[in-house]
C-alpha atoms as a PDB file:
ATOM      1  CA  UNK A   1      19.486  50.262  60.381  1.00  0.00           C
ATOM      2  CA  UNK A   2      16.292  52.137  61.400  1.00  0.00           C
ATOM      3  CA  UNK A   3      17.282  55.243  59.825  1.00  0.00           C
ATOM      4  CA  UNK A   4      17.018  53.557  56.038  1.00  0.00           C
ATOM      5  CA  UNK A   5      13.761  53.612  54.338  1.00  0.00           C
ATOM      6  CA  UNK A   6      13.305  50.895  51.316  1.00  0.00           C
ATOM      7  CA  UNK A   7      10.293  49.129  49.443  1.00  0.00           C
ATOM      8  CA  UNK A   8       8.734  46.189  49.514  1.00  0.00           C
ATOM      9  CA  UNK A   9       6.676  44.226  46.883  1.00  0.00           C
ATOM     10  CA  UNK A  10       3.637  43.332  48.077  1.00  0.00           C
ATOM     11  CA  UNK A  11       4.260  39.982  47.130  1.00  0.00           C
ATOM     12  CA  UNK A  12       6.760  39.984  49.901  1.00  0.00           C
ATOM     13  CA  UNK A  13       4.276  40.841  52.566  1.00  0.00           C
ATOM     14  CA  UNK A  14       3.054  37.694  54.902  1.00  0.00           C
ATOM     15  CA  UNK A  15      -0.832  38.348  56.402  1.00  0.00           C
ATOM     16  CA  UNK A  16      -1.796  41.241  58.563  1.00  0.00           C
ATOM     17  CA  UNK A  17      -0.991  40.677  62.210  1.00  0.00           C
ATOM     18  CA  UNK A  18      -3.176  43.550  63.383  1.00  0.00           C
ATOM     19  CA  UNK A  19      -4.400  47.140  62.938  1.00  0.00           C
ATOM     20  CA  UNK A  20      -4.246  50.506  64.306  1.00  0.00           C
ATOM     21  CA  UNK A  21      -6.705  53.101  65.087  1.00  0.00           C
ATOM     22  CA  UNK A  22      -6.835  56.104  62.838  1.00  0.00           C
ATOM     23  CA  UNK A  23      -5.308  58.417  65.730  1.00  0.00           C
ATOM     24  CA  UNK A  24      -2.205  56.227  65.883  1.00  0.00           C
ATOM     25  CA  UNK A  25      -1.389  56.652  62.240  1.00  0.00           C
ATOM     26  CA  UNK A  26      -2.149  59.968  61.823  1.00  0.00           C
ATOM     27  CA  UNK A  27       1.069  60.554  64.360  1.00  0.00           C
ATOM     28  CA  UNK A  28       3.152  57.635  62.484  1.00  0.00           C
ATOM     29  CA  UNK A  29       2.523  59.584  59.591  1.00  0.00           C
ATOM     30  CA  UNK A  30       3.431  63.083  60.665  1.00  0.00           C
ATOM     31  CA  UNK A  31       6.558  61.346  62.856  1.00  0.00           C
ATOM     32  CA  UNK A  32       7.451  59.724  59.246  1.00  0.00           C
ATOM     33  CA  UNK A  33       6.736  63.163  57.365  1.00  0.00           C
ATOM     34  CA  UNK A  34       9.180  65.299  60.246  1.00  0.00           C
ATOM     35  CA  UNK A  35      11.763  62.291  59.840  1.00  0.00           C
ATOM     36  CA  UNK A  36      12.117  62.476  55.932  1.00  0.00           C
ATOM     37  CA  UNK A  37      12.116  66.577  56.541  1.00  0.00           C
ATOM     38  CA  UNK A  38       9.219  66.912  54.690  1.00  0.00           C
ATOM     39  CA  UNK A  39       7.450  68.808  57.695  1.00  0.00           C
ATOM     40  CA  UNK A  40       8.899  70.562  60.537  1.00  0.00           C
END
């Protein structure tokens, strides 16, 4: 489900497939901050 948040060890990561630019994740991260209520 997309609505579950869980870890991952970092040994379980493959490679990077590609980046962002800084403007993209400042949204995912106040998208991710409104979803876990932390923001409104």
């Amino acid at each position: 489900m997309v609505d579950k948040l869980t870890t991952v060890r970092r040994a379980n990561l493959g490679r990077r497939v590609g980046r962002i630019d800084s403007e993209t994740m400042v949204s995912m991260e106040q998208s991710l901050a409104v979803f876990l209520g932390l923001a409104r």
